[in-house]
PDB file of N, CA and C in Angstrom:
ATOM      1  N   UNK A   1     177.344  30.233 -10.115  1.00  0.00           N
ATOM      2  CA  UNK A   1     177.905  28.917 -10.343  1.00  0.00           C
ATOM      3  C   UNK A   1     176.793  27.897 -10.630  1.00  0.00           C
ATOM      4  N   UNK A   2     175.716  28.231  -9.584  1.00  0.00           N
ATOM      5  CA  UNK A   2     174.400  27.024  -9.844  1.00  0.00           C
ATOM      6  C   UNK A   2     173.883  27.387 -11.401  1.00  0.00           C
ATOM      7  N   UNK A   3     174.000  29.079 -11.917  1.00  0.00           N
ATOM      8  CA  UNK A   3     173.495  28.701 -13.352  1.00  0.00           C
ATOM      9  C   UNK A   3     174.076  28.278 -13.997  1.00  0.00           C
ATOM     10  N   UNK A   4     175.261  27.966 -14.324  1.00  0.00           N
ATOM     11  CA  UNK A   4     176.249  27.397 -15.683  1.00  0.00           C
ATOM     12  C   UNK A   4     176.081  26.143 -14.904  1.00  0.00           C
ATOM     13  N   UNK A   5     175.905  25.714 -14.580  1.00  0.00           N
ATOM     14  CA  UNK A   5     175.606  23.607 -14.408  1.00  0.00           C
ATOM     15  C   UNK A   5     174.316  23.554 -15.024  1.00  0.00           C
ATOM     16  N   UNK A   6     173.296  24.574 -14.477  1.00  0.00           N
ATOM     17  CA  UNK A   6     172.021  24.355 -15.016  1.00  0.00           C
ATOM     18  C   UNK A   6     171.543  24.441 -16.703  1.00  0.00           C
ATOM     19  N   UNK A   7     172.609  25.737 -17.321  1.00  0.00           N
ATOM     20  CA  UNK A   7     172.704  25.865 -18.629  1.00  0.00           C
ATOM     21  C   UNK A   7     173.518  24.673 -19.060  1.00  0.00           C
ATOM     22  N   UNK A   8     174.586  24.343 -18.622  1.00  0.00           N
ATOM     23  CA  UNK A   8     175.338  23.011 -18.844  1.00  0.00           C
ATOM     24  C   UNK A   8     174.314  21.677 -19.162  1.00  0.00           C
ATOM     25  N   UNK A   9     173.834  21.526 -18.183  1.00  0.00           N
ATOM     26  CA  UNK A   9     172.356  20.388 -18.209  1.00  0.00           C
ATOM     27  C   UNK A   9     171.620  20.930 -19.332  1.00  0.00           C
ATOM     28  N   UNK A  10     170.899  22.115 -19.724  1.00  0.00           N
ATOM     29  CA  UNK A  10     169.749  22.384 -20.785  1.00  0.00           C
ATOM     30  C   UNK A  10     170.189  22.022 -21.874  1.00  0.00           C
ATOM     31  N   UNK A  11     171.474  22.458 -22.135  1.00  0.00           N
ATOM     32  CA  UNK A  11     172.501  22.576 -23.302  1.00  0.00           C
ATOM     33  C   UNK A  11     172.662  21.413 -23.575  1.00  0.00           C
ATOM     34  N   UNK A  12     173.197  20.491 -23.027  1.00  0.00           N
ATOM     35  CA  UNK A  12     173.807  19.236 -23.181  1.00  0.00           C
ATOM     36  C   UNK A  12     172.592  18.231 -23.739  1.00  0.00           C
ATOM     37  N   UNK A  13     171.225  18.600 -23.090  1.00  0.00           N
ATOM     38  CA  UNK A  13     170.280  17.948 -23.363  1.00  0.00           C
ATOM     39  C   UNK A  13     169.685  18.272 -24.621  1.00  0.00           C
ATOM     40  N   UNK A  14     169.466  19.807 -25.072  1.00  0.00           N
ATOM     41  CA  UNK A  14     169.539  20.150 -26.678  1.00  0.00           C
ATOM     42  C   UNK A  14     170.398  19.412 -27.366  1.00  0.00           C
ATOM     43  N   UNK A  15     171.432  19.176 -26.919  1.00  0.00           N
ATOM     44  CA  UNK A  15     172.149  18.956 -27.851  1.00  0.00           C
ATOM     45  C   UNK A  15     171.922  17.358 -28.075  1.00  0.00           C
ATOM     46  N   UNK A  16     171.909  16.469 -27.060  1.00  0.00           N
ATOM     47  CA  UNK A  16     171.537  15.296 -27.679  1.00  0.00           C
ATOM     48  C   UNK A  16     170.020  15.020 -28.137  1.00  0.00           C
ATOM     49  N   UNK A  17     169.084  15.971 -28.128  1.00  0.00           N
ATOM     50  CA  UNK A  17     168.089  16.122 -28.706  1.00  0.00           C
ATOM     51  C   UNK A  17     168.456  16.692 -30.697  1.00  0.00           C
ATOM     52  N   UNK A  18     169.508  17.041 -30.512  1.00  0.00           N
ATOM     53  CA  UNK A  18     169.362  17.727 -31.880  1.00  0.00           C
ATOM     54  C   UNK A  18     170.451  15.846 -33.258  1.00  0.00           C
ATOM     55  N   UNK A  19     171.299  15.604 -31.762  1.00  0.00           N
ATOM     56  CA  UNK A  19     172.036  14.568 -32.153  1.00  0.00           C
ATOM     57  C   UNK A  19     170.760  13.683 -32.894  1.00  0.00           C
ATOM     58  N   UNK A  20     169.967  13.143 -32.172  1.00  0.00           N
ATOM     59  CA  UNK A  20     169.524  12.075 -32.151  1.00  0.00           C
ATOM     60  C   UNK A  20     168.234  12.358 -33.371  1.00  0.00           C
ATOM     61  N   UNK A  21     167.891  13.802 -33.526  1.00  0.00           N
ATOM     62  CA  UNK A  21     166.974  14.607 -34.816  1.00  0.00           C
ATOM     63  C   UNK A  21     167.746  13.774 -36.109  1.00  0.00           C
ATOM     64  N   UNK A  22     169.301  14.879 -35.791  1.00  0.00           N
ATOM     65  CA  UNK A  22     170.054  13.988 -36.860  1.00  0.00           C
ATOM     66  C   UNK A  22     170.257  12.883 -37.255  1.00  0.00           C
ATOM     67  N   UNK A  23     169.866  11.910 -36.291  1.00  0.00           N
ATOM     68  CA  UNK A  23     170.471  10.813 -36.356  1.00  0.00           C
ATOM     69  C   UNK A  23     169.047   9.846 -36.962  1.00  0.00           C
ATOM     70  N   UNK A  24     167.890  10.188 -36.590  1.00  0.00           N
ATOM     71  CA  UNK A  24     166.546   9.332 -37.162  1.00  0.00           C
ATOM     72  C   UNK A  24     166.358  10.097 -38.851  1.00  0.00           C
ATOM     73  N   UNK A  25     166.756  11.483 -39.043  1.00  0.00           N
ATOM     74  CA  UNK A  25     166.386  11.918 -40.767  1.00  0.00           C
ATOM     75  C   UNK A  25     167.348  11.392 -41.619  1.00  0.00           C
ATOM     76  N   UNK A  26     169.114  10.924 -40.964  1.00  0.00           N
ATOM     77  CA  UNK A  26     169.816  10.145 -41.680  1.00  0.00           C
ATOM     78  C   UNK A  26     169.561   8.467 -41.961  1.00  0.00           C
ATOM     79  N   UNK A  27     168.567   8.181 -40.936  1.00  0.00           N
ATOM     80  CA  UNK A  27     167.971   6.779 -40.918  1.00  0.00           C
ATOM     81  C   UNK A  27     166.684   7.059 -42.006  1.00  0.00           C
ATOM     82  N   UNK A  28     166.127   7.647 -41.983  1.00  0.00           N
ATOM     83  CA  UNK A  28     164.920   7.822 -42.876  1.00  0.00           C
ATOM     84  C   UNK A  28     165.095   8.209 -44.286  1.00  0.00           C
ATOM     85  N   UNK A  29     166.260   9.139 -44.768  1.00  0.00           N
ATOM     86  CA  UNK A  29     166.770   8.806 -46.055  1.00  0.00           C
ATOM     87  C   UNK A  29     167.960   7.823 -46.339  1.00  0.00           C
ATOM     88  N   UNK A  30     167.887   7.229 -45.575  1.00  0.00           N
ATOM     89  CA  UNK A  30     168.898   5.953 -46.174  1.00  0.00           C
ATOM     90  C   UNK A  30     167.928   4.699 -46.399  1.00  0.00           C
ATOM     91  N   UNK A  31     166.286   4.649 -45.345  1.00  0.00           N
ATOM     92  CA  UNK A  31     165.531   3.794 -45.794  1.00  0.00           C
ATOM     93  C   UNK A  31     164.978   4.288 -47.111  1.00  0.00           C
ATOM     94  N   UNK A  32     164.874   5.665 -47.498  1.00  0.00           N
ATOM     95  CA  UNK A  32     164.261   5.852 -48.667  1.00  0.00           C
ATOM     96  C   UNK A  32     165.021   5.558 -50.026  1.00  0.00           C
ATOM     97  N   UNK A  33     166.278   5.731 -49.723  1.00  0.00           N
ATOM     98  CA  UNK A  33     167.413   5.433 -50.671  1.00  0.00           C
ATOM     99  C   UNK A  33     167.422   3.622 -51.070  1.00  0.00           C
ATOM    100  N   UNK A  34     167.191   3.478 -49.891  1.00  0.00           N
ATOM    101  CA  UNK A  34     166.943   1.515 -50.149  1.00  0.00           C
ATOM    102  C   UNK A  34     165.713   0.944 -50.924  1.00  0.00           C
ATOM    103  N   UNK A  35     164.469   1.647 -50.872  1.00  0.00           N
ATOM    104  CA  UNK A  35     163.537   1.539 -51.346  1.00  0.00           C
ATOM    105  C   UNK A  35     163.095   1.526 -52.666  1.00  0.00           C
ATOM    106  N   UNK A  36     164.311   3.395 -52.989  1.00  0.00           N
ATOM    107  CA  UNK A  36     164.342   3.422 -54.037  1.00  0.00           C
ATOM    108  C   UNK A  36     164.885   2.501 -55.558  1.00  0.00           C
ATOM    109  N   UNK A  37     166.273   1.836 -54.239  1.00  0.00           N
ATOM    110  CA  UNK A  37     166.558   0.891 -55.146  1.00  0.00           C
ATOM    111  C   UNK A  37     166.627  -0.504 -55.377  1.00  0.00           C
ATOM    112  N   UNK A  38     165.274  -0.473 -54.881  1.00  0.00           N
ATOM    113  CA  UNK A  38     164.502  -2.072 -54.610  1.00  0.00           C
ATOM    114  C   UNK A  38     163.788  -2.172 -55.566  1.00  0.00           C
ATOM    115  N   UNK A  39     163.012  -0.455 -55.755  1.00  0.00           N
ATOM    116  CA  UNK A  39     162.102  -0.284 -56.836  1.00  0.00           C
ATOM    117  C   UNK A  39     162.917  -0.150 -58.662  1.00  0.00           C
ATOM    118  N   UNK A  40     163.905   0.530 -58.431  1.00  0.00           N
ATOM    119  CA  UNK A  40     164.664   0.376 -59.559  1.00  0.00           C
ATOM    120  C   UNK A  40     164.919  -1.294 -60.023  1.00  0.00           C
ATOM    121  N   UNK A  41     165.519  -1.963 -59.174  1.00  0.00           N
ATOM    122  CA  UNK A  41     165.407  -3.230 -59.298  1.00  0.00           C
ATOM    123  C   UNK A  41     164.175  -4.451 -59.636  1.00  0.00           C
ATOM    124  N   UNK A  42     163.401  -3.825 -59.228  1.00  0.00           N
ATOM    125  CA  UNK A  42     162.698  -4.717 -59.556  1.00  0.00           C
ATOM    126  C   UNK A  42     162.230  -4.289 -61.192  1.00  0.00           C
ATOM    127  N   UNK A  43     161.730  -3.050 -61.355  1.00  0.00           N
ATOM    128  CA  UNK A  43     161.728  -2.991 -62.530  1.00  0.00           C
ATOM    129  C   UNK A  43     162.346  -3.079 -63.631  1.00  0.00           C
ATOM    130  N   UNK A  44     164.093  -3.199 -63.665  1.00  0.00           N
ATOM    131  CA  UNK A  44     165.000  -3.720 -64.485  1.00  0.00           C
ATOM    132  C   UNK A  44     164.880  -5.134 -64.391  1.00  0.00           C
ATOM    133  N   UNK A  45     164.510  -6.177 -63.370  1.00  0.00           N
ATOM    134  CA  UNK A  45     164.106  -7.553 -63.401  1.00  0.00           C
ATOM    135  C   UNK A  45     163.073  -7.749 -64.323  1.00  0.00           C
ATOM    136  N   UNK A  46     161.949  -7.043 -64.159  1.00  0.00           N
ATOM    137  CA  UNK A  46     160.565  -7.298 -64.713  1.00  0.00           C
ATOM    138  C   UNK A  46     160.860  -6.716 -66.632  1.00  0.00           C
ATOM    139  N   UNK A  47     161.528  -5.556 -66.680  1.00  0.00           N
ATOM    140  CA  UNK A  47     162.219  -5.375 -68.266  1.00  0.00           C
ATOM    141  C   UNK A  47     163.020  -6.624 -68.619  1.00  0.00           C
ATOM    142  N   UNK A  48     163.743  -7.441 -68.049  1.00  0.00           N
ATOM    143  CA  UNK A  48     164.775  -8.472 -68.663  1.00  0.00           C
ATOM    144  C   UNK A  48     164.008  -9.523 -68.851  1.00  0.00           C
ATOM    145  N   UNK A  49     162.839  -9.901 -67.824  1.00  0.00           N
ATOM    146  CA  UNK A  49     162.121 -10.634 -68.222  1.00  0.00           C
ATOM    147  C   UNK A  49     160.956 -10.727 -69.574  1.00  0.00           C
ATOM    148  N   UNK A  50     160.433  -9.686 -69.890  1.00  0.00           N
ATOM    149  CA  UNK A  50     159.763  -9.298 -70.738  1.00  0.00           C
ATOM    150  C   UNK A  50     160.853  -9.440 -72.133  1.00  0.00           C
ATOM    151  N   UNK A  51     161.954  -9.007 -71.838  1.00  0.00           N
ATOM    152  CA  UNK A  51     163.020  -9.796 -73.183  1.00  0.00           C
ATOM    153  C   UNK A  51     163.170 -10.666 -73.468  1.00  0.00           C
ATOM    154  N   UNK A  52     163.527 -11.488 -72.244  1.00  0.00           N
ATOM    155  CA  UNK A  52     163.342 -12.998 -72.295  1.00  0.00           C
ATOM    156  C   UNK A  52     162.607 -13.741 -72.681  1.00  0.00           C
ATOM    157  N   UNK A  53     161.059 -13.522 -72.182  1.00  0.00           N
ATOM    158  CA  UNK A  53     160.341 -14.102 -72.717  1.00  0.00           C
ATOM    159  C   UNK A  53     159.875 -13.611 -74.117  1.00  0.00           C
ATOM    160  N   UNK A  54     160.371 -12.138 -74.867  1.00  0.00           N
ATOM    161  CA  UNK A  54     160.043 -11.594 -76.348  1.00  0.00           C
ATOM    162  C   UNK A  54     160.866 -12.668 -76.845  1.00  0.00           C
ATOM    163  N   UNK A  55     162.256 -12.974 -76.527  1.00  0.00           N
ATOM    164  CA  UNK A  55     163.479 -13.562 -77.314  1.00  0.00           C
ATOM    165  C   UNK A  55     163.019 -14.987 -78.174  1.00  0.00           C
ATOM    166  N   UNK A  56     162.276 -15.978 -76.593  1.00  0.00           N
ATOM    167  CA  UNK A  56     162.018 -17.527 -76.232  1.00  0.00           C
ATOM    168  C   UNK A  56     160.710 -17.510 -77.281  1.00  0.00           C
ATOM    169  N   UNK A  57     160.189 -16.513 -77.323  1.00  0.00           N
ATOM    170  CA  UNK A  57     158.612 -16.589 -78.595  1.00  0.00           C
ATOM    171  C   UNK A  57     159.115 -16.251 -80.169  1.00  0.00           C
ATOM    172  N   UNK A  58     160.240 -15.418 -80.108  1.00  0.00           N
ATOM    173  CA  UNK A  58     160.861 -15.258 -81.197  1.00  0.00           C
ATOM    174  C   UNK A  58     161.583 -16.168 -81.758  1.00  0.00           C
ATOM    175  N   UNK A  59     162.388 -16.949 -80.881  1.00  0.00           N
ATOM    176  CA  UNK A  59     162.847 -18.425 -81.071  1.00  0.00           C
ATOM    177  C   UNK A  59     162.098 -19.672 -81.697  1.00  0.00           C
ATOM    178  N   UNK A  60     160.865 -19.508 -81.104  1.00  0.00           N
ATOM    179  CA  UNK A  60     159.785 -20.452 -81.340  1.00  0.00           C
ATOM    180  C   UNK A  60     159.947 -20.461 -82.555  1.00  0.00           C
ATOM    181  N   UNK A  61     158.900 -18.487 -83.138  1.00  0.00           N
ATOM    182  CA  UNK A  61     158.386 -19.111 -84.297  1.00  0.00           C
ATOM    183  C   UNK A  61     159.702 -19.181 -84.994  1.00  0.00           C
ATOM    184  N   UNK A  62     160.786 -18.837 -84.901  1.00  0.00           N
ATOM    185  CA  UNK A  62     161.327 -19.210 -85.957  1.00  0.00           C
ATOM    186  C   UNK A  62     162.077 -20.896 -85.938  1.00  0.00           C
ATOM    187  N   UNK A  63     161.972 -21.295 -85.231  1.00  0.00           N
ATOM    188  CA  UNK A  63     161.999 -22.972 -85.546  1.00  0.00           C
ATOM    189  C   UNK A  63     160.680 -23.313 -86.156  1.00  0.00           C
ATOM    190  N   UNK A  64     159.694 -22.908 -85.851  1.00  0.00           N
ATOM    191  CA  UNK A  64     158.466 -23.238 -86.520  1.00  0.00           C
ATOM    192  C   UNK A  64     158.361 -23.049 -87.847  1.00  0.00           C
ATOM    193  N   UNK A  65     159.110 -22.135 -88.398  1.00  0.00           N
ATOM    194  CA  UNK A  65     158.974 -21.614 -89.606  1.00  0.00           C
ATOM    195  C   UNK A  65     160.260 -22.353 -90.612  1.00  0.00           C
ATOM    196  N   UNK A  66     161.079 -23.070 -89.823  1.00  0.00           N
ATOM    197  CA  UNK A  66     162.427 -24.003 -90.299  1.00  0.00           C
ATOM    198  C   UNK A  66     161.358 -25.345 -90.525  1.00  0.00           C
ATOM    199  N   UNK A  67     160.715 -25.493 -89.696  1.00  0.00           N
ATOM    200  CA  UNK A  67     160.034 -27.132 -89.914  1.00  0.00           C
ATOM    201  C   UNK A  67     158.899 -27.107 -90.557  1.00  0.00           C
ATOM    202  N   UNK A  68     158.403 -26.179 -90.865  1.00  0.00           N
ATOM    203  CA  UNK A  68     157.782 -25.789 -92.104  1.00  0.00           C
ATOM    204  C   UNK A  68     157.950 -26.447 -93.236  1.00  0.00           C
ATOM    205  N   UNK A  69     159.700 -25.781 -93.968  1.00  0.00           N
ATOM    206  CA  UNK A  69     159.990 -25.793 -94.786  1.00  0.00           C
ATOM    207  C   UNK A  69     160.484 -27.224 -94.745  1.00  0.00           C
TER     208      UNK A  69
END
């Protein structure tokens, strides 16, 4: 009887040892998943900007090239 409490206790304690395994590698790819799309983000920011500012120089010269004429 004293061993099945004692396996009861080992067991129970694996087991929230294995819980809590699970529970920090589901925290660690969900920070990597966030990261990832911080980094996606920023680099679709930094592409729209680089349009923006191609568009605003393209704009220029071509008013420049209206007052030209």
């Amino acid at each position: 009887m004293v061993l099945l409490k004692a396996a009861g206790a080992v067991g129970s304690l694996l087991a929230l040892i294995a819980l809590i395994m699970v529970f920090l590698k589901t925290i660690i790819g969900f920070i990597a998943f966030l990261t990832g799309a911080i980094k996606i983000l920023i680099i679709v920011l930094f592409v729209a900007l680089v349009i923006g500012i191609g568009l605003m120089v393209l704009k220029g010269l071509k008013e420049t090239r209206r007052n030209r004429e």
